[in-house]
C-alpha atoms as a PDB file:
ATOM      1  CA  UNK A   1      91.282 108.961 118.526  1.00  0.00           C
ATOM      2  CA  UNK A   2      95.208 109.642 119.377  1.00  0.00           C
ATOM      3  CA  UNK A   3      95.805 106.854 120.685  1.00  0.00           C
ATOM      4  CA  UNK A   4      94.094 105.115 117.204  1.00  0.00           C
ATOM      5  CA  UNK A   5      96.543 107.099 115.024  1.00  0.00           C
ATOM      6  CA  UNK A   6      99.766 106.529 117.160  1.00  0.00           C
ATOM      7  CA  UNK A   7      99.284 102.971 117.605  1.00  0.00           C
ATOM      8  CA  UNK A   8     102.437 100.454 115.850  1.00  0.00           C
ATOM      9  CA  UNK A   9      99.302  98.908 114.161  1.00  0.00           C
ATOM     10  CA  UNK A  10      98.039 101.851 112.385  1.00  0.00           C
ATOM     11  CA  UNK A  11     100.694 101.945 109.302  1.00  0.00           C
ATOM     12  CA  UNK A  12     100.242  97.914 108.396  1.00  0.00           C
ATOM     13  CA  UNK A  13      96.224  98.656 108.575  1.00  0.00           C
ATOM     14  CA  UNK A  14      95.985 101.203 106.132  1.00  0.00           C
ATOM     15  CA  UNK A  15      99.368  99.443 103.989  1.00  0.00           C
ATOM     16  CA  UNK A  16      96.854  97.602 101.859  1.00  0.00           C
ATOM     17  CA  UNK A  17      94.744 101.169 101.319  1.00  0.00           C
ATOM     18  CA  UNK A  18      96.064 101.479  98.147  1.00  0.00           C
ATOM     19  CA  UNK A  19      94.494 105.099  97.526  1.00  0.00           C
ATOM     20  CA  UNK A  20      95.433 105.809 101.141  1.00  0.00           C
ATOM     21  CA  UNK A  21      92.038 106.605 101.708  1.00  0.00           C
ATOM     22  CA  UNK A  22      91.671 105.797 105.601  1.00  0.00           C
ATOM     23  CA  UNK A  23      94.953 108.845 106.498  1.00  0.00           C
ATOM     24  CA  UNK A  24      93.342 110.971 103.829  1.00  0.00           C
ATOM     25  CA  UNK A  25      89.720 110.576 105.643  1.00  0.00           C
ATOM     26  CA  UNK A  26      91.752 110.855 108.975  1.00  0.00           C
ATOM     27  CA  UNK A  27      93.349 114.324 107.778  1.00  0.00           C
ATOM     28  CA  UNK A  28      89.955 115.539 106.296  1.00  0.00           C
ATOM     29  CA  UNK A  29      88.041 114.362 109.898  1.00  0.00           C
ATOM     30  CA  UNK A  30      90.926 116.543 112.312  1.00  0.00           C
ATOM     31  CA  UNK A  31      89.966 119.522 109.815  1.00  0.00           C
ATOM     32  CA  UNK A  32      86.896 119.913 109.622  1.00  0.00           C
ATOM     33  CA  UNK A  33      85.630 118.126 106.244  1.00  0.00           C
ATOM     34  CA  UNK A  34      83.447 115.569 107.991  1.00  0.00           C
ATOM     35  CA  UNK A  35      81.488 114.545 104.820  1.00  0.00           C
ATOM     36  CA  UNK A  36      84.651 113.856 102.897  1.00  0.00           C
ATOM     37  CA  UNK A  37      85.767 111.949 105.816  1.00  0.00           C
ATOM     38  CA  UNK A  38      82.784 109.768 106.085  1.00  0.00           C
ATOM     39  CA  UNK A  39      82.676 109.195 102.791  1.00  0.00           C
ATOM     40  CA  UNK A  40      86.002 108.265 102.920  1.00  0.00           C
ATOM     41  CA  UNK A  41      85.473 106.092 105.917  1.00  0.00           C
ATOM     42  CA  UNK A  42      82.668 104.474 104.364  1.00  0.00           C
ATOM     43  CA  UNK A  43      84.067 103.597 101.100  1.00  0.00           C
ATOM     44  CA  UNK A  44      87.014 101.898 102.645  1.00  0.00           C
ATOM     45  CA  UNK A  45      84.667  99.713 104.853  1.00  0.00           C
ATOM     46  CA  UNK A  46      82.768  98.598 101.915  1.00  0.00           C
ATOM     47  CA  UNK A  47      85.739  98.163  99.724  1.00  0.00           C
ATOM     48  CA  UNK A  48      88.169  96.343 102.425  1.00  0.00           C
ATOM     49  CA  UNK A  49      85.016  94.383 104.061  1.00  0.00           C
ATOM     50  CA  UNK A  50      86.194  91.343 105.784  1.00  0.00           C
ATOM     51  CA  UNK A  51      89.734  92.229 106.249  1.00  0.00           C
ATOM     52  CA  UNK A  52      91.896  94.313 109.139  1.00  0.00           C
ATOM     53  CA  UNK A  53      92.059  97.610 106.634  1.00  0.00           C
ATOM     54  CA  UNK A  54      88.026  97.450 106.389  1.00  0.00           C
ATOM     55  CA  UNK A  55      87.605  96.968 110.287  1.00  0.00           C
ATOM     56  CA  UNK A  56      89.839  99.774 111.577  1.00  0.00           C
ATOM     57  CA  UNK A  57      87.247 101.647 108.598  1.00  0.00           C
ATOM     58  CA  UNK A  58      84.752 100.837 110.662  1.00  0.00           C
ATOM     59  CA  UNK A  59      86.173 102.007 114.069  1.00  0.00           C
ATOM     60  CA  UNK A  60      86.641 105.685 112.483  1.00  0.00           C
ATOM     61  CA  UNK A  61      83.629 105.474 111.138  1.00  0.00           C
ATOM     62  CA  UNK A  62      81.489 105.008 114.042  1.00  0.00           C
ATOM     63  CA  UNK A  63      84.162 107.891 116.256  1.00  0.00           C
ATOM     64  CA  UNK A  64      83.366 110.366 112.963  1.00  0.00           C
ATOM     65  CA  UNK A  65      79.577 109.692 113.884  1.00  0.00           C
ATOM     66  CA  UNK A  66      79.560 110.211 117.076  1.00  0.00           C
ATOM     67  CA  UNK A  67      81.628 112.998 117.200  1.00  0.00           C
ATOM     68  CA  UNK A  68      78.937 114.060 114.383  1.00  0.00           C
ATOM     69  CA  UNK A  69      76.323 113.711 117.007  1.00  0.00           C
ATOM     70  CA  UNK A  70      74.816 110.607 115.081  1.00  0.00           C
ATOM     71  CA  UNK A  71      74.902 108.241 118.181  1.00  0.00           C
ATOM     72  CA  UNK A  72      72.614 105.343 116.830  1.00  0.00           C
ATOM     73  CA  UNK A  73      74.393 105.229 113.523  1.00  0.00           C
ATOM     74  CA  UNK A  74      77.556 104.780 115.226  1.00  0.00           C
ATOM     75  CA  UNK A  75      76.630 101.784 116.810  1.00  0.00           C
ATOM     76  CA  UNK A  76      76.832  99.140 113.811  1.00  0.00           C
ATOM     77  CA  UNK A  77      80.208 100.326 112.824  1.00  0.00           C
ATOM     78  CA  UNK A  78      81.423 100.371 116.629  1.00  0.00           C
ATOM     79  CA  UNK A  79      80.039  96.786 117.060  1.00  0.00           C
ATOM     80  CA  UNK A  80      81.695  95.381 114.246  1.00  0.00           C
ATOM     81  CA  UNK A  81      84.950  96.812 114.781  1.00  0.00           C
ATOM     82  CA  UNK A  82      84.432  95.820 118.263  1.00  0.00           C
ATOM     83  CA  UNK A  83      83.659  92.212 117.215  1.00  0.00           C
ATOM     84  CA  UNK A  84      86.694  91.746 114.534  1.00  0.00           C
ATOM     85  CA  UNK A  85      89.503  94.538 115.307  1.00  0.00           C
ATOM     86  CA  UNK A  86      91.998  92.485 118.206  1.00  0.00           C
ATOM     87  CA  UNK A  87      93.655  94.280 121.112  1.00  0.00           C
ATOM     88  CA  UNK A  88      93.617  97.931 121.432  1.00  0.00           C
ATOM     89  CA  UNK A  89      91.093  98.566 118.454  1.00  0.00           C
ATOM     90  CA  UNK A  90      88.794  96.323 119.898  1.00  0.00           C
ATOM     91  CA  UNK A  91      89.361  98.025 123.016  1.00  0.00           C
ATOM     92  CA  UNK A  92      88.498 101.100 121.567  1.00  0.00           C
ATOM     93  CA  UNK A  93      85.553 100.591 119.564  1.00  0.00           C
ATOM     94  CA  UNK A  94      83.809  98.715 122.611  1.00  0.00           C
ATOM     95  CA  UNK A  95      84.400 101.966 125.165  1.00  0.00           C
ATOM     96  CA  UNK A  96      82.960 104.321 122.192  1.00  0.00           C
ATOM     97  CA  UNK A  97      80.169 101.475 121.825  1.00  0.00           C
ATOM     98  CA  UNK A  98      79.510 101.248 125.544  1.00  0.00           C
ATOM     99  CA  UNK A  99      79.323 104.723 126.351  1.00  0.00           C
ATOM    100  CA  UNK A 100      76.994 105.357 123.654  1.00  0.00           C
ATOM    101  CA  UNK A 101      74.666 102.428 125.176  1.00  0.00           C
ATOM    102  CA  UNK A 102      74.682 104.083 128.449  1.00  0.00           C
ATOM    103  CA  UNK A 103      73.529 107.179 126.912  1.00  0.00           C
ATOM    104  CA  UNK A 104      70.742 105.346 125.645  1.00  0.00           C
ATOM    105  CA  UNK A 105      69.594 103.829 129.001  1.00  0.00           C
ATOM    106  CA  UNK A 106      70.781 100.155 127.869  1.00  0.00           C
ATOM    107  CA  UNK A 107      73.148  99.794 130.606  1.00  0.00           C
ATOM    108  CA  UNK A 108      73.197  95.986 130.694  1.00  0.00           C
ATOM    109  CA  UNK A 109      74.388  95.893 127.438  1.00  0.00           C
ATOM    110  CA  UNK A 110      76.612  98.623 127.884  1.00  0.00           C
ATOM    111  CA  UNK A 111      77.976  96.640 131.057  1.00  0.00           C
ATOM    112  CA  UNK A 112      78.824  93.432 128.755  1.00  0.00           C
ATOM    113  CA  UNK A 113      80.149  95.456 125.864  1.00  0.00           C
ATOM    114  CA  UNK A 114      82.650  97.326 128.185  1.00  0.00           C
ATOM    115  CA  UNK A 115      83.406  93.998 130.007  1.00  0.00           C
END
């Protein structure tokens, strides 16, 4: 997760957040206010689907859940982000996304996902 908030790329994702809803989810995630932070998370996706804002929604969205302890939920949002995020994002979303698979037993998926 620190390396998703200290990453260059952070500020130009959330630049077109015009409510600055992603660091305001971000904030309420780190202390403690998980349901305003997925609801945060989730609005964002929705509203922002299909562009780089909405994706990186979807990468917090899926660490929020399974830091929540919702594994299986968090696998959509990690596989899209995984899918349409580039570079370390991607990177990101697919270790979350494969270590959740191996959890579940699916470990030749998990071995292509973290390929």
């Amino acid at each position: 997760m620190a390396a998703v908030m200290l990453a260059p790329d952070f500020q130009p994702y959330t630049a077109l957040d015009s409510n600055r809803v992603l660091p305001r989810s971000l904030a309420a995630q780190l202390t403690g206010d998980l349901d305003t932070a997925r609801n945060g998370f989730e609005q964002a996706a929705e509203v922002h689907n299909g562009t780089e804002t909405g994706d990186l929604a979807c990468l917090l969205l899926g660490n929020l859940l399974l830091q929540s302890g919702d594994q299986a939920a968090a696998l959509k949002p990690l596989r899209y982000a995984r899918e349409r995020c580039d570079g370390m994002f991607a990177g990101y979303a697919g270790y979350l996304e494969g270590h959740v698979l191996i959890g579940q037993d699916e470990k030749n998926r998990a071995g292509k996902v973290l390929q």
